[in-house]
C-alpha atoms as a PDB file:
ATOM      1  CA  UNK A   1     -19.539  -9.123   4.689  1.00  0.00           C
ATOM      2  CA  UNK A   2     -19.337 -10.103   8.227  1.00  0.00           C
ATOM      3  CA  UNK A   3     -17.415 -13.103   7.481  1.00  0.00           C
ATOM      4  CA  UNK A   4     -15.033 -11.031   5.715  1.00  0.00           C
ATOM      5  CA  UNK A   5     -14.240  -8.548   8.484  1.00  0.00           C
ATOM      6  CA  UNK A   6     -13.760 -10.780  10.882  1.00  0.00           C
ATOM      7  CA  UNK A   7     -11.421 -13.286   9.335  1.00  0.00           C
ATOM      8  CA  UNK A   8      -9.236  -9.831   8.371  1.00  0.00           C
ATOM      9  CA  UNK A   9      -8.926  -8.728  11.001  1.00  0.00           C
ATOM     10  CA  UNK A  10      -8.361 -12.207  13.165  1.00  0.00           C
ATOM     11  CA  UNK A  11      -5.115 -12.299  10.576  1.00  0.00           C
ATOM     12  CA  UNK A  12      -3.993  -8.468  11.913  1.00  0.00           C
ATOM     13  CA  UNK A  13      -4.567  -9.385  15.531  1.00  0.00           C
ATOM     14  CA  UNK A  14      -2.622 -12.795  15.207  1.00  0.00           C
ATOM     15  CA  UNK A  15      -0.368 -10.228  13.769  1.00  0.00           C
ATOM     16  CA  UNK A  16       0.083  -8.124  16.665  1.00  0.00           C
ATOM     17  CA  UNK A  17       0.525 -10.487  18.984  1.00  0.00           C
ATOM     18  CA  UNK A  18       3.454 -12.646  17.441  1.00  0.00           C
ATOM     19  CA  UNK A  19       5.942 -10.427  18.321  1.00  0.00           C
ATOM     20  CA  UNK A  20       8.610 -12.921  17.163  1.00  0.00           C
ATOM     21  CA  UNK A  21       7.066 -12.832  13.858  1.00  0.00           C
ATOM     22  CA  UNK A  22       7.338  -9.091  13.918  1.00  0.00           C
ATOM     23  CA  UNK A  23      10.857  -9.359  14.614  1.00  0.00           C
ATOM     24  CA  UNK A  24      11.699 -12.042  11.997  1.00  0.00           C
ATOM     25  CA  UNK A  25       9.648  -9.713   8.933  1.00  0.00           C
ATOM     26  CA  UNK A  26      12.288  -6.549   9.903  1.00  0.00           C
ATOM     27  CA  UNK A  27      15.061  -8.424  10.669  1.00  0.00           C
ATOM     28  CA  UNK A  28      15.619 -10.678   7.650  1.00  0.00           C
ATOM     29  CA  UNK A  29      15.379  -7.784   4.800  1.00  0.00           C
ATOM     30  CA  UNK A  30      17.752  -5.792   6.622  1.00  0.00           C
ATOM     31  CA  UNK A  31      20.004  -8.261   6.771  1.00  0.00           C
ATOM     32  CA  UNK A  32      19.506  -8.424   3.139  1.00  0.00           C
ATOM     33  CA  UNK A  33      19.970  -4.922   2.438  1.00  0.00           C
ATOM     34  CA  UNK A  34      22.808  -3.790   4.916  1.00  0.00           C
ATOM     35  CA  UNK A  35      24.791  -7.157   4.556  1.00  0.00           C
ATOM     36  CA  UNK A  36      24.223  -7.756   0.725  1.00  0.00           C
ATOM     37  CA  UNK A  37      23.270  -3.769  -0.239  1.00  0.00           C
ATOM     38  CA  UNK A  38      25.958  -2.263   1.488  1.00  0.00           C
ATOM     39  CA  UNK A  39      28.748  -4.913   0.835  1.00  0.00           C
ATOM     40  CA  UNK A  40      28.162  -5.213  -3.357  1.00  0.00           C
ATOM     41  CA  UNK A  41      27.270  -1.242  -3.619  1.00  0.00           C
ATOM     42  CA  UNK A  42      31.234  -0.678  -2.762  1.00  0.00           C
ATOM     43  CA  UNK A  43      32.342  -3.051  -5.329  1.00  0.00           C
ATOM     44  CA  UNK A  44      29.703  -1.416  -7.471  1.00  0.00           C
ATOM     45  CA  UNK A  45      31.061   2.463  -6.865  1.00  0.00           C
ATOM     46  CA  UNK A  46      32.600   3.821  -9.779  1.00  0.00           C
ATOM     47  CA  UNK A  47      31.101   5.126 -13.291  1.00  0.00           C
ATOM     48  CA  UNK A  48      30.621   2.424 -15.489  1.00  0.00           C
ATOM     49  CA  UNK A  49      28.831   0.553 -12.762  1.00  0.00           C
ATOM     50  CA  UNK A  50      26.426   3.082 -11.642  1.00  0.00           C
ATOM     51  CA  UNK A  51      25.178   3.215 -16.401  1.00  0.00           C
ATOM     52  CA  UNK A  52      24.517  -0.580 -15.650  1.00  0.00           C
ATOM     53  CA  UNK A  53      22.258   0.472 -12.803  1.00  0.00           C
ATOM     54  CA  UNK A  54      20.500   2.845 -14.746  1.00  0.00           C
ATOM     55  CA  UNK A  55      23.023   5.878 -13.356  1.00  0.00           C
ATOM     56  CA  UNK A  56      22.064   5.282  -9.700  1.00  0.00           C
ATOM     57  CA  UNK A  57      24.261   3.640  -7.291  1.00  0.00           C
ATOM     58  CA  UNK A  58      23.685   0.152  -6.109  1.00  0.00           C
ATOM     59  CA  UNK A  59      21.977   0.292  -3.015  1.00  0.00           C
ATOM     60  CA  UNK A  60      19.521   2.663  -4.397  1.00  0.00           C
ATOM     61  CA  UNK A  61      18.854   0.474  -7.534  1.00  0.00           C
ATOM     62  CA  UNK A  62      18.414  -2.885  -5.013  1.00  0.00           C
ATOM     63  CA  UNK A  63      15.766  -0.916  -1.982  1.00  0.00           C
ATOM     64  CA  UNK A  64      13.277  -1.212  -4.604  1.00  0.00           C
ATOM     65  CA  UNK A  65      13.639  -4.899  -4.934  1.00  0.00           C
ATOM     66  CA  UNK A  66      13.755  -5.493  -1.414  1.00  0.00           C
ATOM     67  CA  UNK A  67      10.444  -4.179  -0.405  1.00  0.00           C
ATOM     68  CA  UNK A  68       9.186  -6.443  -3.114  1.00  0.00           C
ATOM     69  CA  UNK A  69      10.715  -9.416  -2.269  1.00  0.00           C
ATOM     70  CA  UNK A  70       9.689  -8.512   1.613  1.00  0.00           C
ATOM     71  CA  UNK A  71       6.043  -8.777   0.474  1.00  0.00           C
ATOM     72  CA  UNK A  72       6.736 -11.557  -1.526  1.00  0.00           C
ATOM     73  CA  UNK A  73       7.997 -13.819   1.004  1.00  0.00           C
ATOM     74  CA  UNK A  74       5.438 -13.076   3.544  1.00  0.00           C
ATOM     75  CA  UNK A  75       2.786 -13.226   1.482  1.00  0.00           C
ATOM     76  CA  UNK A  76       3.918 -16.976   0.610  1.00  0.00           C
ATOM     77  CA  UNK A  77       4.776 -17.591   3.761  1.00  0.00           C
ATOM     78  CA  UNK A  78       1.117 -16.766   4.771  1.00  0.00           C
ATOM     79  CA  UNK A  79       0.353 -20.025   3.711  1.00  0.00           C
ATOM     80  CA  UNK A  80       1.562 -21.895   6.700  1.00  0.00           C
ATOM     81  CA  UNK A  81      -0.669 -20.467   9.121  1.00  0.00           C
ATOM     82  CA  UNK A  82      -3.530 -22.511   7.089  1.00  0.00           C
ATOM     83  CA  UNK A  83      -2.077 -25.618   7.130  1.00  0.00           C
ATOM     84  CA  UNK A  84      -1.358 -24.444  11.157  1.00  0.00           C
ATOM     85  CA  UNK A  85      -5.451 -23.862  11.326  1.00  0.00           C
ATOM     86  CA  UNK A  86      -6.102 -27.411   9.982  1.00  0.00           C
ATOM     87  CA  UNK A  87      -3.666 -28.750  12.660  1.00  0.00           C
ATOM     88  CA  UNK A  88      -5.462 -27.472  15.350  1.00  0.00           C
ATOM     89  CA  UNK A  89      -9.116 -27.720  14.135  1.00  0.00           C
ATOM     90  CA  UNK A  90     -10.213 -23.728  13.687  1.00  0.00           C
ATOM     91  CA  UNK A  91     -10.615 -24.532   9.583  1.00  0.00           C
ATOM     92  CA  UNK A  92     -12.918 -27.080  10.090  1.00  0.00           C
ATOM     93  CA  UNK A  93     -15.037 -24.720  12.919  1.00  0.00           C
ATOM     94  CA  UNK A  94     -14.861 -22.098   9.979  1.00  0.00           C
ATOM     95  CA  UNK A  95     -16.277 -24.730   7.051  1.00  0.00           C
ATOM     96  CA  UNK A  96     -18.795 -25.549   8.981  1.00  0.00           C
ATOM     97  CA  UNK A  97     -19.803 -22.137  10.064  1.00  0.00           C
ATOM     98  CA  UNK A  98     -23.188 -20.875   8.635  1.00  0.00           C
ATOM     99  CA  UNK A  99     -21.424 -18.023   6.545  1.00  0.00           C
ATOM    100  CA  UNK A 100     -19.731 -17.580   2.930  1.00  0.00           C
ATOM    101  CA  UNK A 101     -16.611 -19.681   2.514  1.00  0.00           C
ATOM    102  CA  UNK A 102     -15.536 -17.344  -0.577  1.00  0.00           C
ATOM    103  CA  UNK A 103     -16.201 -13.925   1.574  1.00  0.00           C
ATOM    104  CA  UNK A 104     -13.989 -16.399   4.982  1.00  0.00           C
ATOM    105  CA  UNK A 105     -11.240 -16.880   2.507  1.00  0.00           C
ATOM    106  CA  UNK A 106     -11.269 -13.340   0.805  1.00  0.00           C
ATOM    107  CA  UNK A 107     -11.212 -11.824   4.185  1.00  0.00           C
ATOM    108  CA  UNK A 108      -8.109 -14.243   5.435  1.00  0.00           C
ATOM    109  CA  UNK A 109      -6.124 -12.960   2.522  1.00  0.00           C
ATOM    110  CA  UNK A 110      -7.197  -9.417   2.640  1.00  0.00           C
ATOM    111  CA  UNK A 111      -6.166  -9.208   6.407  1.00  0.00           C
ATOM    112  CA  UNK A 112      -2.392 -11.246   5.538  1.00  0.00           C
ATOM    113  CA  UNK A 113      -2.071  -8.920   2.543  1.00  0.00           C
ATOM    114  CA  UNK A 114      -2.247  -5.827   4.599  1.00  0.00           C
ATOM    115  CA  UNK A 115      -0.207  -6.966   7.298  1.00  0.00           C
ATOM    116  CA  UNK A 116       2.008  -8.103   4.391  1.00  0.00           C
ATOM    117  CA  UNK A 117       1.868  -4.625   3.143  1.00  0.00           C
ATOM    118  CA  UNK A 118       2.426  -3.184   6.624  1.00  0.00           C
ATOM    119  CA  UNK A 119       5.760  -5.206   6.892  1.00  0.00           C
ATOM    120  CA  UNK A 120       7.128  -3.785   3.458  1.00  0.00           C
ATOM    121  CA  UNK A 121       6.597   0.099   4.464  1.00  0.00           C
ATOM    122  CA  UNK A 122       8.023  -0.161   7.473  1.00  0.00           C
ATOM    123  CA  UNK A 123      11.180  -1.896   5.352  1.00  0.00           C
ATOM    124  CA  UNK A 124      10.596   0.686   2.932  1.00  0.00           C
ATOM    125  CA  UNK A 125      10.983   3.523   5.345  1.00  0.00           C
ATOM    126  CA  UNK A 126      14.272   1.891   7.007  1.00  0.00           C
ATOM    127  CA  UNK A 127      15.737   1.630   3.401  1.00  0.00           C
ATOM    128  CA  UNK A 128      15.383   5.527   2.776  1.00  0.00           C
ATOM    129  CA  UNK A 129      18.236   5.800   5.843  1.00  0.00           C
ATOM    130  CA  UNK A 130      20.831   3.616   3.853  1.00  0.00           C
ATOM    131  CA  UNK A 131      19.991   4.356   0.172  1.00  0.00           C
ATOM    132  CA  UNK A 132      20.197   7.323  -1.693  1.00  0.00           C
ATOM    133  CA  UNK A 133      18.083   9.256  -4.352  1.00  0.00           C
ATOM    134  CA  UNK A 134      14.905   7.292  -3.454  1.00  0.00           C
ATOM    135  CA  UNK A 135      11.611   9.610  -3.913  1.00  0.00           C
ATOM    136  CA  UNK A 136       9.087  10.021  -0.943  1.00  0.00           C
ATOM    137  CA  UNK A 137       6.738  10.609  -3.803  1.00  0.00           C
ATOM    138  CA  UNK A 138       6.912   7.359  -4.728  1.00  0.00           C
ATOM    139  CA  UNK A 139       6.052   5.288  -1.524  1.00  0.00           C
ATOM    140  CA  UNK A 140       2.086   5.521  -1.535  1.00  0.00           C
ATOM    141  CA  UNK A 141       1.999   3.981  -4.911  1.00  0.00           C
ATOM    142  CA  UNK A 142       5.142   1.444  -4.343  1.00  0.00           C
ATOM    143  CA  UNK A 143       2.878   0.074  -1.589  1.00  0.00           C
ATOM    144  CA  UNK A 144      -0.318  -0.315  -3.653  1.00  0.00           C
ATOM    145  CA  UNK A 145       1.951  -2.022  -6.132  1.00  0.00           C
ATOM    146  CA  UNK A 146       2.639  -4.124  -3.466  1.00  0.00           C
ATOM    147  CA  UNK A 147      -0.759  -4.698  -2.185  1.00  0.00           C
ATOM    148  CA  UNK A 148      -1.348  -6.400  -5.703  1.00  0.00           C
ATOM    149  CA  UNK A 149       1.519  -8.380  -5.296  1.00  0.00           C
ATOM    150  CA  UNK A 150       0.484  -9.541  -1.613  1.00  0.00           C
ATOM    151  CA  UNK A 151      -3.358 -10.162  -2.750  1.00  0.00           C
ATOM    152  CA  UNK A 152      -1.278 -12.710  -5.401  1.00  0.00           C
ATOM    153  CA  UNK A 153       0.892 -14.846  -3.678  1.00  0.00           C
ATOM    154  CA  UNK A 154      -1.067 -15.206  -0.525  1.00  0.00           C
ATOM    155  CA  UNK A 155      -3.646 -16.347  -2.656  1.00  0.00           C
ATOM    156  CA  UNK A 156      -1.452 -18.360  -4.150  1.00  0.00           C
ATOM    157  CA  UNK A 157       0.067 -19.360  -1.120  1.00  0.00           C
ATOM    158  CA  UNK A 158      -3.489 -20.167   0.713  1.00  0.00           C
ATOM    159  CA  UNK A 159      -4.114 -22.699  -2.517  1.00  0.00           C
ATOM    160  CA  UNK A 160      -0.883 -24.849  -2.243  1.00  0.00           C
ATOM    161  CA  UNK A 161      -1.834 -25.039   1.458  1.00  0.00           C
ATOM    162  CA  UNK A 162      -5.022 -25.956   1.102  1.00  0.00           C
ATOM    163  CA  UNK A 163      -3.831 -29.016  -0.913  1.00  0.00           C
ATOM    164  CA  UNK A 164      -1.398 -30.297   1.315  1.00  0.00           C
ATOM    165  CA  UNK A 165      -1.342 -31.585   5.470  1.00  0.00           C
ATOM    166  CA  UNK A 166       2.115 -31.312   5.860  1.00  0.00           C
ATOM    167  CA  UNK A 167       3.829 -27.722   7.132  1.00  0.00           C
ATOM    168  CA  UNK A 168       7.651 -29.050   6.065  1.00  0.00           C
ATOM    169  CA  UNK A 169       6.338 -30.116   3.034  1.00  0.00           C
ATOM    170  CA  UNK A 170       4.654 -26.459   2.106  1.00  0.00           C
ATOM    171  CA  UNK A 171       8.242 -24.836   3.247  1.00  0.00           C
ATOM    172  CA  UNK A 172      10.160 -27.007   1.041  1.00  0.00           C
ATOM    173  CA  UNK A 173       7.853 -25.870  -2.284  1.00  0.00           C
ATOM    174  CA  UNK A 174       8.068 -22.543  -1.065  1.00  0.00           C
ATOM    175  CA  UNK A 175      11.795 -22.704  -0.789  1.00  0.00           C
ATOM    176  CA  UNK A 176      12.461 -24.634  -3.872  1.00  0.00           C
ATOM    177  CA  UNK A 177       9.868 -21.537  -5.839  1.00  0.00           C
ATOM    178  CA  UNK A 178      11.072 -18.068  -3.997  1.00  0.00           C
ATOM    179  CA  UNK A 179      14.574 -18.549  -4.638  1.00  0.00           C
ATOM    180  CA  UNK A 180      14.362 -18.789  -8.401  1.00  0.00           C
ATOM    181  CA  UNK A 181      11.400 -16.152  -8.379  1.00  0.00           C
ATOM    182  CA  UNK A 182      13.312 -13.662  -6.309  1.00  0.00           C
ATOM    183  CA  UNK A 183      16.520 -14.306  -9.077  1.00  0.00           C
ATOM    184  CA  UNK A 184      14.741 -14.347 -11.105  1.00  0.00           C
ATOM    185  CA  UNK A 185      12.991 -11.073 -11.080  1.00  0.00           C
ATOM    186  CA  UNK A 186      15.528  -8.393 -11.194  1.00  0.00           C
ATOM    187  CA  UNK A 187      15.877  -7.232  -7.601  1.00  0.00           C
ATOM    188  CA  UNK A 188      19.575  -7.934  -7.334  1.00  0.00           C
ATOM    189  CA  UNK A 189      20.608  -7.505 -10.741  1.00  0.00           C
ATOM    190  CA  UNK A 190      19.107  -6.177 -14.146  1.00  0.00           C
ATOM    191  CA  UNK A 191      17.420  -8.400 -16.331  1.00  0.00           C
ATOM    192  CA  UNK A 192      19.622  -6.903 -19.306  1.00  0.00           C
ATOM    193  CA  UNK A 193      22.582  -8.853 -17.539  1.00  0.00           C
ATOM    194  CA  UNK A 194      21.253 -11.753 -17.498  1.00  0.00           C
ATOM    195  CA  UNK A 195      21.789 -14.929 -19.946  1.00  0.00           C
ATOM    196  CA  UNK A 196      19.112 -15.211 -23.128  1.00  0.00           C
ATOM    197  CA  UNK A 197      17.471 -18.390 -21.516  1.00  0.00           C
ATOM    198  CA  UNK A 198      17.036 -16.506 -17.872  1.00  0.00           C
ATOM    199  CA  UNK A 199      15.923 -13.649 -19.611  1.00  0.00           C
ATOM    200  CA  UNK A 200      12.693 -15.683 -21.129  1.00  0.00           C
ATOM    201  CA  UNK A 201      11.850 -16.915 -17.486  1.00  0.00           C
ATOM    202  CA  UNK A 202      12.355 -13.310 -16.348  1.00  0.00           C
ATOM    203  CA  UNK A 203       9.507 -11.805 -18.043  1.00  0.00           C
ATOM    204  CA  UNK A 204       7.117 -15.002 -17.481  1.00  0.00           C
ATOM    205  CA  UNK A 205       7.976 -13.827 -13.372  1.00  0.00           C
ATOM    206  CA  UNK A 206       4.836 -12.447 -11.705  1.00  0.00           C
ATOM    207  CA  UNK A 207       7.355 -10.597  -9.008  1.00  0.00           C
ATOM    208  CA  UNK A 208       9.827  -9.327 -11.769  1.00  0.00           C
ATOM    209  CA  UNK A 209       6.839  -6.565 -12.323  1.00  0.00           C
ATOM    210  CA  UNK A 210       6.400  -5.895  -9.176  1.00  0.00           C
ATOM    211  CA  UNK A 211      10.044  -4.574  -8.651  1.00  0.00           C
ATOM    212  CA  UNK A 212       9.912  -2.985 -12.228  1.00  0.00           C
ATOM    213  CA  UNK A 213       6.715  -0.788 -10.894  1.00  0.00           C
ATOM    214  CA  UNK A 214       8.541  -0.315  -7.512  1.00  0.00           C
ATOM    215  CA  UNK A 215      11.518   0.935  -9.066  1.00  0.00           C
ATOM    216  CA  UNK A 216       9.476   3.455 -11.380  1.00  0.00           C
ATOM    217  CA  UNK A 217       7.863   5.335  -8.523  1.00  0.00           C
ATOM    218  CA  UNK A 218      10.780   5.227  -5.897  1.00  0.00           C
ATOM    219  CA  UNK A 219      13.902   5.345  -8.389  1.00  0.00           C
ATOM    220  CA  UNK A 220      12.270   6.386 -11.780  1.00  0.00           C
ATOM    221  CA  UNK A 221      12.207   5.531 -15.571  1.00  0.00           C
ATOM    222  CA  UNK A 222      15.867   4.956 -15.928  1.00  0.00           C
ATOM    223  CA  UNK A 223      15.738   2.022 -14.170  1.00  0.00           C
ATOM    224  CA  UNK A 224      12.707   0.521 -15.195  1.00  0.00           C
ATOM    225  CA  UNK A 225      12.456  -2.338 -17.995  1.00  0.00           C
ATOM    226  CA  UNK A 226       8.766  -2.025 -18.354  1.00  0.00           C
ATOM    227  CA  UNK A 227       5.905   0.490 -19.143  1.00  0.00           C
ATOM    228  CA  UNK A 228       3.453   1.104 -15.912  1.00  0.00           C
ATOM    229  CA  UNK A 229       0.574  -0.070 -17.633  1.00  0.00           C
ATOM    230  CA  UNK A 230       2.261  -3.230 -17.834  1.00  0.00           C
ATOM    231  CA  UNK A 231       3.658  -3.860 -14.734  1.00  0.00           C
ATOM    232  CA  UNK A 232      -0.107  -2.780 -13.040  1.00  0.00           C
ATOM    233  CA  UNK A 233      -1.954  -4.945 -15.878  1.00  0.00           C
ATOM    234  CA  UNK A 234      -0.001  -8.078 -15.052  1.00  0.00           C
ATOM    235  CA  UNK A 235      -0.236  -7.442 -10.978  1.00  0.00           C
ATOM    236  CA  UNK A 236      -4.361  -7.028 -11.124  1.00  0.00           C
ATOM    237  CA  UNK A 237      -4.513  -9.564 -13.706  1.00  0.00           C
ATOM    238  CA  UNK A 238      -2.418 -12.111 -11.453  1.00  0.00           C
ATOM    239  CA  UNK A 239      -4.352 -11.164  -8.417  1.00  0.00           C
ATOM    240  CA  UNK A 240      -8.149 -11.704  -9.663  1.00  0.00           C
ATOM    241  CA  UNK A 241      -6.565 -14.726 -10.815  1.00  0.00           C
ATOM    242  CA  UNK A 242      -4.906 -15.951  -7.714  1.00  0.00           C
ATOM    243  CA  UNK A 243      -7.192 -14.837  -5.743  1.00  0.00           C
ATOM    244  CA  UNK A 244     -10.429 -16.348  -7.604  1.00  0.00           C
ATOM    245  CA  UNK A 245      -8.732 -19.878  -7.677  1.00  0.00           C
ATOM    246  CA  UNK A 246      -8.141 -19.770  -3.797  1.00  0.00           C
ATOM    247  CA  UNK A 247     -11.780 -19.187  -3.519  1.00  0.00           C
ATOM    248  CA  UNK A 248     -12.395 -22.139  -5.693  1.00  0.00           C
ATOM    249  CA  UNK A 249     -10.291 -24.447  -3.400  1.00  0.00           C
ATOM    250  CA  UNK A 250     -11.447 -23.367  -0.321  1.00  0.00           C
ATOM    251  CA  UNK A 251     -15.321 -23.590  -1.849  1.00  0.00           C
ATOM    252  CA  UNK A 252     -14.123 -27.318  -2.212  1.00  0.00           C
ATOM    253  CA  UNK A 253     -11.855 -27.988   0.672  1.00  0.00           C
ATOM    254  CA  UNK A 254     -13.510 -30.923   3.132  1.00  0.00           C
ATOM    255  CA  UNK A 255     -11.355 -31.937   6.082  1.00  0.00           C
ATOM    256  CA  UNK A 256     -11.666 -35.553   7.908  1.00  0.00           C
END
C-alpha cells in the first residue's frame, strides 16, 4: 500500500503547488456558468421555458451540469501530467522501482481524482451564490457521484497517455472527445430536445449519467431522465472498468 499513498498524495502536493493550475480549474467553469448560465437563463425566463427545464429556471437546471463537466475535464486533462512524467524521466524511476505498478498507478489516479473532486465542490459551492433552488442536501452525494466519474476518465485519461509521446497530440484527442461528450450529455440542454440520432449517442455517454445523478440530488426528480440505480450502476461499472484497463497498460508500459 505504500506505493499507493505515496503516488496520491505526490498528485495532491503537485496540486498545491501549481497555483496557476488552481486558478485555471475555478476560473474556466465560472466563466461557463456566469457568461453562458446567466446570459441564456434571461432568454430562458418565462413559463413555458422553465416546464422544458423540468419547472426550474435555467441556471439552476445547468449548475448541475457544470460541476460534472468540471470533473470531467480535469479528470481528462489528468492525463497530460503522464505524458509530462515520461518527458522528464520520473515514469521510468517509478517502473523500475521495486514496488507494485498496479497499486503506483491506482494511487496516481486516486490522488488526481480527489483533487479532481476537490476542484468540483469548490465550483459547486460558488454555483449555490448564482443559482437558485439547489439543495445543500444534495452536495455530499453529488460529489461521490463525481468521485466515480473522476476515478473514470482519469483512468481513462492515464491509458490514452500511456500510449502516446506526444502532449499536443493527447490535447487534440481530448479536444476532439470532450466537446461532443460534454453536448452530448445533457448539461446545457435536455436530452428530450435533442434530435432522434443525438439522442442514441446520449444515452451510450458515460458523463450524461453523471449530470442525470447530479441533478437528482442537487435539483431533484423533475429534472432527472434516469433512475439512481442507473446512473450509480453505469458510473461504478465504468470506473472498475476504466480503472482496471489503466492498470493493464501501465503493467505493460516499457519506456526506451
Amino acid at each position: 500500500m505504500k506505493a499507493l499513498t505515496t503516488m496520491a498524495y505526490r498528485q495532491l502536493k503537485r496540486f498545491t503547488k501549481a497555483r496557476s493550475r488552481v486558478a485555471g480549474m475555478i476560473i474556466n467553469p465560472l466563466i461557463w456558468l456566469v457568461f453562458f448560465g446567466l446570459g441564456w437563463s434571461k432568454v430562458f425566463n418565462f413559463p413555458a421555458a422553465r416546464a422544458i427545464f423540468g419547472g426550474v429556471d435555467y441556471l439552476t437546471f445547468l449548475a448541475p451540469g457544470i460541476f460534472a463537466m468540471t470533473i470531467f475535464n480535469q479528470s481528462f486533462i489528468g492525463g497530460i501530467s503522464v505524458i509530462w512524467d515520461k518527458q522528464f524521466g520520473f515514469l521510468k524511476e517509478v517502473l523500475v522501482a521495486p514496488a507494485s505498478r498496479k497499486e503506483g498507478i491506482v494511487g496516481r489516479i486516486l490522488g488526481d481524482s480527489i483533487v479532481t473532486v476537490i476542484q468540483g465542490a469548490i465550483i459547486l459551492l460558488l454555483t449555490f451564490f448564482l443559482a437558485e433552488n439547489l439543495k445543500i442536501s444534495g452536495i455530499i452525494p453529488a460529489l461521490a457521484i463525481g468521485f466515480l466519474l473522476a476515478i473514470a476518465f482519469s483512468g481513462f485519461g492515464v491509458s490514452l497517455a500511456l500510449r502516446m509521446e506526444s502532449m499536443e497530440g493527447f490535447q487534440m484527442i481530448m479536444m476532439v472527445l470532450m466537446l461532443p461528450l460534454i453536448f452530448l450529455s445533457g448539461a446545457m440542454y435536455p436530452i428530450e430536445s435533442m434530435p432522434e440520432w443525438m439522442k442514441v449517442l446520449a444515452y451510450v455517454n458515460p458523463l450524461t449519467y453523471a449530470v442525470d445523478g447530479a441533478r437528482h440530488y442537487l435539483v431533484g426528480e423533475s429534472v432527472t431522465k434516469f433512475s439512481l440505480s442507473m446512473d450509480w450502476g453505469v458510473l461504478a461499472f465504468l470506473a472498475v472498468l476504466l480503472l482496471g484497463i489503466a492498470m493493464i497498460e501501465f503493467e505493460r508500459t516499457t519506456i526506451e
